[in-house]
Protein backbone atom coordinates (compact mmCIF):
# COMPACT_ATOMS: atom_id res chain seq x y z
CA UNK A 1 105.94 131.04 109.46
CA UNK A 2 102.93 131.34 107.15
CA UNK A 3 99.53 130.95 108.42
CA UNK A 4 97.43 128.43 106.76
CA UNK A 5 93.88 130.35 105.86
CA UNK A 6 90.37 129.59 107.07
CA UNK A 7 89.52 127.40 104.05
CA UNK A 8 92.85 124.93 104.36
CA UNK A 9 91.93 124.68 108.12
CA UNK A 10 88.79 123.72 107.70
CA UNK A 11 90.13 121.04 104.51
CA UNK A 12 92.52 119.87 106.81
CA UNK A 13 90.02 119.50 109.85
CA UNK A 14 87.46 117.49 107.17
CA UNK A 15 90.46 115.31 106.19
CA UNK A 16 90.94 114.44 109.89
CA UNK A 17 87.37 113.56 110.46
CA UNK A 18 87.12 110.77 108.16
CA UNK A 19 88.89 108.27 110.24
CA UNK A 20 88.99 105.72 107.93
CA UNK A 21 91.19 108.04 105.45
CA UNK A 22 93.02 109.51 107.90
CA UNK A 23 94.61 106.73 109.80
CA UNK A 24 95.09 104.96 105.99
CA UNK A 25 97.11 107.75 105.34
CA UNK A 26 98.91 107.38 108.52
CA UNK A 27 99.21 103.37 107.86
CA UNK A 28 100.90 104.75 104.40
CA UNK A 29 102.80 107.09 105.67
CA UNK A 30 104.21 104.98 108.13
CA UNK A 31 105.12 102.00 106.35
CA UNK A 32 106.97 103.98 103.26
CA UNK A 33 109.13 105.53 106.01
CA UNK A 34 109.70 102.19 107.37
CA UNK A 35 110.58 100.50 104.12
CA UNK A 36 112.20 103.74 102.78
CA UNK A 37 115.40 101.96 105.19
CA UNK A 38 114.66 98.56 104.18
CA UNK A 39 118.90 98.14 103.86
CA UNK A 40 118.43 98.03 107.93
CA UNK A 41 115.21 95.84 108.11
CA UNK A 42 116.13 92.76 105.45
CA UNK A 43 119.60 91.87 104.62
CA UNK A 44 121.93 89.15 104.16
CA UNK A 45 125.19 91.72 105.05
CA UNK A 46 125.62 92.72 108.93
CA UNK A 47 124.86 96.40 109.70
CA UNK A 48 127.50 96.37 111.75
CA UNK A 49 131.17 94.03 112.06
CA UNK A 50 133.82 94.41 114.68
CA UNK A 51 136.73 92.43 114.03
CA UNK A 52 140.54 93.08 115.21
CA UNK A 53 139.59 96.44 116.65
CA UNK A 54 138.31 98.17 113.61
CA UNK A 55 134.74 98.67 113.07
CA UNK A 56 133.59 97.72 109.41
CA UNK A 57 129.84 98.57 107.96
CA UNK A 58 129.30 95.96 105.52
CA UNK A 59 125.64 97.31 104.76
CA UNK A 60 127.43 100.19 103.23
CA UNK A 61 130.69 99.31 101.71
CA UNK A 62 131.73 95.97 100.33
CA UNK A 63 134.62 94.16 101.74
CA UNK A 64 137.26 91.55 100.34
CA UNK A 65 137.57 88.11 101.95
CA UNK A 66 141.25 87.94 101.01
CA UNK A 67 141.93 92.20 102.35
CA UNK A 68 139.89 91.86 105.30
CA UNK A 69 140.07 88.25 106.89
CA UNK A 70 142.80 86.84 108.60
CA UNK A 71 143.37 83.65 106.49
CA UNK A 72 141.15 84.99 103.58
CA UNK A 73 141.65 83.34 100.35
CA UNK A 74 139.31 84.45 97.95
CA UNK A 75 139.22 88.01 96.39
CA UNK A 76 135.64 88.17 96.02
CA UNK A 77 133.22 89.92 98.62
CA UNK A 78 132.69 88.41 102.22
CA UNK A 79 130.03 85.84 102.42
CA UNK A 80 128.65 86.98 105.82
CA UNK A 81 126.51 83.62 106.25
CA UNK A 82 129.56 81.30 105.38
CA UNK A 83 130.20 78.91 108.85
CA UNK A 84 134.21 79.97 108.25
CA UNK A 85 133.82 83.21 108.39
CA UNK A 86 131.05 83.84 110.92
CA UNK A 87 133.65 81.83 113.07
CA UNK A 88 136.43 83.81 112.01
CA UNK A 89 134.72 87.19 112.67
CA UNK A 90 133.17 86.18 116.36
CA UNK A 91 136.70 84.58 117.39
CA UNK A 92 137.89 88.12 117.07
CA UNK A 93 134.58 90.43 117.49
CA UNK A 94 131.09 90.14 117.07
CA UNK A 95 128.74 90.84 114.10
CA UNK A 96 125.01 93.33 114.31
CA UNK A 97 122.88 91.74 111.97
CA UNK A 98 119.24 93.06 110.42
CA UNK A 99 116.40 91.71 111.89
CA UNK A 100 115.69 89.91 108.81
CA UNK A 101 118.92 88.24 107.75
CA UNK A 102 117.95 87.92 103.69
CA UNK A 103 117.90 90.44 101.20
CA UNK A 104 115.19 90.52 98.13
CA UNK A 105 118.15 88.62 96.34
CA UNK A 106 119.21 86.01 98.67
CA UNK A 107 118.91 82.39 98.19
CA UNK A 108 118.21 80.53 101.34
CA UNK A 109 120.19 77.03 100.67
CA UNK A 110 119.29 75.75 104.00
CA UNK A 111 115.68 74.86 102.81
CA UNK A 112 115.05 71.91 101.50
CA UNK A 113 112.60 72.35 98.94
CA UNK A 114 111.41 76.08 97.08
CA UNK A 115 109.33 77.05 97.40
CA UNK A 116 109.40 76.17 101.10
CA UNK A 117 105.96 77.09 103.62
CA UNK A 118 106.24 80.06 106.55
CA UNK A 119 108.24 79.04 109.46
CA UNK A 120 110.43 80.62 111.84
CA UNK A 121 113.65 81.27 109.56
CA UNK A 122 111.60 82.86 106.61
CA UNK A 123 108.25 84.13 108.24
CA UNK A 124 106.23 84.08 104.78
CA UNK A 125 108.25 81.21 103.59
CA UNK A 126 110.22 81.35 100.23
CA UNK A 127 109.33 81.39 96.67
CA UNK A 128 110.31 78.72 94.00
CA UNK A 129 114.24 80.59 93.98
CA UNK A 130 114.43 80.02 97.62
CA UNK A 131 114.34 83.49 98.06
CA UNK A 132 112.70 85.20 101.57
CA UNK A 133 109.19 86.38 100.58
CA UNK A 134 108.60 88.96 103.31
CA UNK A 135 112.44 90.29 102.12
CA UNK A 136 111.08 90.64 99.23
CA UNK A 137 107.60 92.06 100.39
CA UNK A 138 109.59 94.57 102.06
CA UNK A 139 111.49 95.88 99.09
CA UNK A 140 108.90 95.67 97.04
CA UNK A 141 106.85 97.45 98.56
CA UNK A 142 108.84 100.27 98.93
CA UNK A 143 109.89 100.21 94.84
CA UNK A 144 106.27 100.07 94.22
CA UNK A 145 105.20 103.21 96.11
CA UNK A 146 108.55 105.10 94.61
CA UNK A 147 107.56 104.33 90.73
CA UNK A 148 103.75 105.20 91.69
CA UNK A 149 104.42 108.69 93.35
CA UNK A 150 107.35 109.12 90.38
CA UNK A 151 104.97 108.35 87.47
CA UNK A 152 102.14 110.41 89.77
CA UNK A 153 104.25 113.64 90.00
CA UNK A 154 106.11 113.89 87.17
CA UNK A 155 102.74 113.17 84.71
CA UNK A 156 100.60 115.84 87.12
CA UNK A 157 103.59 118.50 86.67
CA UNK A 158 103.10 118.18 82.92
CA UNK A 159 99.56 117.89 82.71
CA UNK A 160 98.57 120.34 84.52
CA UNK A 161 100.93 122.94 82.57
CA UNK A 162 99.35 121.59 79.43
CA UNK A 163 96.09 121.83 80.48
CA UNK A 164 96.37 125.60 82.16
CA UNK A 165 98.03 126.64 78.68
CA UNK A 166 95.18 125.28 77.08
CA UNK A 167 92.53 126.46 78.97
CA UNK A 168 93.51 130.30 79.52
CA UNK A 169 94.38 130.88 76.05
CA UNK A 170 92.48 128.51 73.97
CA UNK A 171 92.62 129.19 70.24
CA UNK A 172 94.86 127.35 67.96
CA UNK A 173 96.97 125.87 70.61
CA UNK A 174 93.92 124.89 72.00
CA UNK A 175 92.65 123.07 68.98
CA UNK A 176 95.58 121.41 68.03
CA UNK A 177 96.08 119.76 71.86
CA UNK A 178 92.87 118.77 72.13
CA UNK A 179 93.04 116.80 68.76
CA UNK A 180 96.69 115.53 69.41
CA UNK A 181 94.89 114.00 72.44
CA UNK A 182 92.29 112.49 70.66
CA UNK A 183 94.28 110.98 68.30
CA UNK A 184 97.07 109.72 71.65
CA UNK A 185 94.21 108.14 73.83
CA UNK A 186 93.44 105.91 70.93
CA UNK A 187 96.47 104.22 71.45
CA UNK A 188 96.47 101.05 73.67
CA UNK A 189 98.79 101.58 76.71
CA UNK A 190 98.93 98.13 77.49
CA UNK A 191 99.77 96.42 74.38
CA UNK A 192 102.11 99.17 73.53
CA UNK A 193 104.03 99.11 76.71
CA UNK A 194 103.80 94.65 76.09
CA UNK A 195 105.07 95.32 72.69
CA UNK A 196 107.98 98.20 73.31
CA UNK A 197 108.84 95.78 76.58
CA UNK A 198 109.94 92.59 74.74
CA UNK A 199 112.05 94.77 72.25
CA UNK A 200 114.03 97.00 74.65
CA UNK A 201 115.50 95.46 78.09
CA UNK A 202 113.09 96.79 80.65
CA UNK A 203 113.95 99.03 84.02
CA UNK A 204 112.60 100.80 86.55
CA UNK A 205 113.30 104.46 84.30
CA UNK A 206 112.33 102.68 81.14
CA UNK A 207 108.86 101.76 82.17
CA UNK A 208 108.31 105.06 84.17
CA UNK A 209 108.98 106.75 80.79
CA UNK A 210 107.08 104.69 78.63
CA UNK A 211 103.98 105.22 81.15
CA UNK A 212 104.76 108.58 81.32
CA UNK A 213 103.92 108.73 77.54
CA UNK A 214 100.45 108.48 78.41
CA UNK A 215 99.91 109.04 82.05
CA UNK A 216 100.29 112.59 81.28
CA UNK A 217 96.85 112.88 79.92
CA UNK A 218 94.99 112.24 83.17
CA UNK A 219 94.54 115.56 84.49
CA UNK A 220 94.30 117.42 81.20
CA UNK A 221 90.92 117.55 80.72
CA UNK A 222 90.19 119.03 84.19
CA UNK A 223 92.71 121.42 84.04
CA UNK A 224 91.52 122.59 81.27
CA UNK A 225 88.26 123.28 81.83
CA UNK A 226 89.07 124.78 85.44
CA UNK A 227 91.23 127.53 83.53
CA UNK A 228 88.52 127.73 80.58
CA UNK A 229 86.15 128.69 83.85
CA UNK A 230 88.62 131.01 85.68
CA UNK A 231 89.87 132.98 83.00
CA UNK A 232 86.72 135.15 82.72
CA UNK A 233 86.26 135.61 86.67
CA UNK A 234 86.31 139.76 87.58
CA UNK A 235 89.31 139.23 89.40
CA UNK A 236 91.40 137.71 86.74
CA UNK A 237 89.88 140.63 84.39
CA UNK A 238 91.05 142.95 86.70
CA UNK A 239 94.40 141.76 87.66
CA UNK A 240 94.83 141.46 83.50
CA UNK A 241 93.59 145.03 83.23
CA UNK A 242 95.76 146.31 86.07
CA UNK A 243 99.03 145.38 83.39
CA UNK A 244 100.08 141.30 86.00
CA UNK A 245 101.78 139.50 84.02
CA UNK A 246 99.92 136.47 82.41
CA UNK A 247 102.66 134.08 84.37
CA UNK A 248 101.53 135.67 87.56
CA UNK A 249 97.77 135.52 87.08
CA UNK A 250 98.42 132.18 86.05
CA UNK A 251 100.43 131.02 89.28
CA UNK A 252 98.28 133.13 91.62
CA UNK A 253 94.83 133.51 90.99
CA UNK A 254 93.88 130.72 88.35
CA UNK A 255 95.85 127.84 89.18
CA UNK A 256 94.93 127.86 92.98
CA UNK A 257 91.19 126.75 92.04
CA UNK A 258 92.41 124.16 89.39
CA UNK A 259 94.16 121.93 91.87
CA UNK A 260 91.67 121.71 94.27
CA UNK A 261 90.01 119.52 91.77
CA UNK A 262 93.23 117.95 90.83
CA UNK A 263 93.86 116.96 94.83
CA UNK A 264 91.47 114.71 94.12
CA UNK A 265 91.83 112.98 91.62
CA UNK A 266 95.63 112.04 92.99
CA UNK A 267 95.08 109.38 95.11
CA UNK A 268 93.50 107.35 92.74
CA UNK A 269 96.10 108.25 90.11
CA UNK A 270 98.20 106.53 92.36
CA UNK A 271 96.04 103.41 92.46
CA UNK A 272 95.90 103.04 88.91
CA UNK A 273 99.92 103.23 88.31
CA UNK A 274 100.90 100.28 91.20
CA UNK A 275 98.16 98.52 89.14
CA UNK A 276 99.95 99.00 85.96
CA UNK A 277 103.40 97.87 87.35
CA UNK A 278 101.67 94.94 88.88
CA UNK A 279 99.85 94.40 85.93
CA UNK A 280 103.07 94.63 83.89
CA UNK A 281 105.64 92.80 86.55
CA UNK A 282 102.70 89.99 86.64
CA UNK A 283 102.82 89.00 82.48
CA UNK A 284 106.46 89.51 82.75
CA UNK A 285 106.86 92.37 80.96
CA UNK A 286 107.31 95.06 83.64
CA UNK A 287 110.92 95.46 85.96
CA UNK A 288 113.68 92.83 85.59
CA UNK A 289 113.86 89.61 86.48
CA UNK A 290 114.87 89.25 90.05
CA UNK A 291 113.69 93.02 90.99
CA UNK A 292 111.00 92.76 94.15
CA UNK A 293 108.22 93.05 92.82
CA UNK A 294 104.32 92.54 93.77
CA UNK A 295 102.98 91.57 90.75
CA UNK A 296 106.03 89.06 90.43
CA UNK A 297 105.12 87.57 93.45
CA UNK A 298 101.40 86.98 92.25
CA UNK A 299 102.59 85.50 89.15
CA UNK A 300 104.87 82.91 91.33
CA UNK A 301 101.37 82.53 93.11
CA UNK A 302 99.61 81.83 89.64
CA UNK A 303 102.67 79.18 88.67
CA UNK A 304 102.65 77.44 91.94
CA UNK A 305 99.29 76.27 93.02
CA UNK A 306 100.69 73.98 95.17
CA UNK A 307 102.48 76.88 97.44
CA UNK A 308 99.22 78.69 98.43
CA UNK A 309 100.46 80.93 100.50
CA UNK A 310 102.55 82.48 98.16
CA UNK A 311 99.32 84.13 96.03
CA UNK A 312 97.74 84.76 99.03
CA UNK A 313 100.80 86.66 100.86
CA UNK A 314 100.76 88.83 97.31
CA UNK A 315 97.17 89.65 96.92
CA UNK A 316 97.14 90.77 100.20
CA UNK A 317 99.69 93.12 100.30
CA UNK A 318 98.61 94.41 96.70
CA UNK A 319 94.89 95.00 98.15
CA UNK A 320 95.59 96.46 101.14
CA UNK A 321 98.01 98.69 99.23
CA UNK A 322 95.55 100.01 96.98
CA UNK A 323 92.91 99.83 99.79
CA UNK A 324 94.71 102.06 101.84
CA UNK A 325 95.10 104.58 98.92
CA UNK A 326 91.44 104.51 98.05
CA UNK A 327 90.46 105.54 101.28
CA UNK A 328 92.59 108.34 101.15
CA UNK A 329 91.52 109.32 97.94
CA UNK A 330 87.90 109.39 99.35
CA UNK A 331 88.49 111.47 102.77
CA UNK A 332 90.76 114.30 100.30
CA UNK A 333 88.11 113.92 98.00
CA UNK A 334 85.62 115.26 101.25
CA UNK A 335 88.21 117.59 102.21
CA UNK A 336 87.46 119.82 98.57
CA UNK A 337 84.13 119.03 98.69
CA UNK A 338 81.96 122.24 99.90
CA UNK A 339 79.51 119.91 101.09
CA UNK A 340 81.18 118.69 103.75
CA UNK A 341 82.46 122.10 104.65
CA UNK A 342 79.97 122.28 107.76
CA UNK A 343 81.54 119.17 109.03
CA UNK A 344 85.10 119.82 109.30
CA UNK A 345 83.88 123.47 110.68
CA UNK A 346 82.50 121.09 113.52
CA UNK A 347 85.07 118.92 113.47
CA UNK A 348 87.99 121.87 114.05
CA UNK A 349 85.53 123.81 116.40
CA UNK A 350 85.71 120.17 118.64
CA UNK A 351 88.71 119.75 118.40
CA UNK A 352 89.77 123.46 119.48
CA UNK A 353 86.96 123.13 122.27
């Protein structure tokens, strides 16, 4: 097992000591694990049927009325909150059901009005579909994070190649990046995203790609000008006059001091892509219609004034969200800051005591 050097100790140990980043990382950590199985939190299917001595898992596979029920008529999938059937299933067995019987898609027709105010069937009431808001919080959530650490990753992998290119060996590939960039930034993301949105059907991989057009840029510039800085170090010199390969002293010796500045700048890259798709989901131009979504949810809030709770519910969970990630950003931001060396030294030398 490797050993984790002095320095990344000592990061890791200044991390820890900003509480307020540390347990929001926690908080995040925690509730994308829980949501990552939100199949087993929020659904209208049972986890679990027995009936006539065979076990069925409903929350996995889909099951005929007509092939599975005794007395089945229709060939279309079981309708697990249907009076006949949950009859038919506990006369012969028993059903496991989520905690929270409604998926992100389910209409709840036993309210009488939608939207309908919290109560103790749907917990942060319904929206104006009838659908379960906190069903919908759930999965929503949970899309939200995956596109933002998707869009986060996958933009960081290719700007920081770009940028290391760039920076260690400059020239003509330099030149011609740099003003390919110039001329790319100028672009509105917004407005093109609006515009390429109402001509092509949108979807969770179209919109990643689109942002990924531009979102690529972010960590460019920083990159860059780590490897620009590097490149002339004695020990890259050396390692170049020794015969490394430039790949190597690329991989081990350059890029190692680049990321610390990228670390932290991730956090709030993360920030400003849930914004986007909220942005995005909000004017109605972002995932499609009936996908969970946060900014969605605000936009029901913006439509129905006379549903407070509904805006309210969604602004919450969107700034506590990127709340929670700011924090974050600001204790890893600490971490790579030399400054504040001294104080995780302290920190890990209490800690050990």
């Amino acid at each position: 097992m490797t050993r984790l050097s002095p320095i990344t100790r000592r990061r890791i140990a200044t991390f820890k000591a900003n509480r307020r980043g540390y347990y929001s990382a926690l908080i995040l950590l925690g509730l994308f694990l829980v949501t990552l199985f939100a199949e087993l939190l929020a659904n209208d299917r049972p986890l679990l049927v027995y009936y006539n001595g065979e076990l069925l898992l409903p929350a996995i596979h889909r099951y005929v009325e007509k092939d599975t029920l005794e007395g089945g008529q229709l060939e279309s999938e079981i309708d697990y909150n249907d009076p006949w059937v949950i009859h038919e299933i506990e006369r012969d067995g028993w059903m496991l059901r989520a905690p929270i019987p409604y998926s992100y898609r389910t209409i709840n027709f036993d309210v009488t009005r939608a939207p309908s105010p919290p109560d103790w069937h749907n917990l942060f009431g319904t929206d104006d579909q009838a659908r379960d808001i906190l069903s919908r919080v759930i999965y929503g959530f949970r899309l939200s994070m995956i596109f933002a650490l998707l869009l986060v990753s996958i933009s960081s992998a290719i700007g920081i190649t770009l940028g290391a290119l760039s920076g260690y060996y400059g020239g003509v590939l330099d030149l011609l990046l740099q003003r390919f960039i110039e001329i790319w930034e100028g672009i509105p993301m917004l407005f093109l995203l609006i515009i390429l949105s109402s001509i092509v059907v949108p979807g969770f991989w179209w919109i990643l790609l689109l942002m990924l057009l531009f979102r690529w840029m972010a960590l460019i510039d920083v990159v860059r000008a780590e490897f620009l800085r590097a490149r002339n170090f004695d020990y890259v010199r050396a390692a170049r006059a020794l015969g490394v390969p430039e790949m190597t002293i690329l991989r081990r010796h350059v890029l190692p001091n680049a990321l610390v500045s990228v670390f932290t700048f991730l956090p709030f890259m993360v920030t400003g892509a849930l914004t986007t798709l909220a942005a995005l989901d909000f004017l109605g131009f972002g995932l499609p219609s009936g996908s969970p979504s946060l900014g969605e949810l605000l936009a029901q809030g913006k439509n129905n004034p006379q549903s407070p709770w509904i805006g309210m519910i969604g602004f919450f969970v969107l700034a506590t969200m990127l709340s929670l990630w700011l924090f974050v950003g600001e204790a890893v931001r600490d971490a790579f800051d030399p400054r504040k060396i001294f104080r995780g030294r302290a920190a890990a030398k209490g800690a050990s005591a």
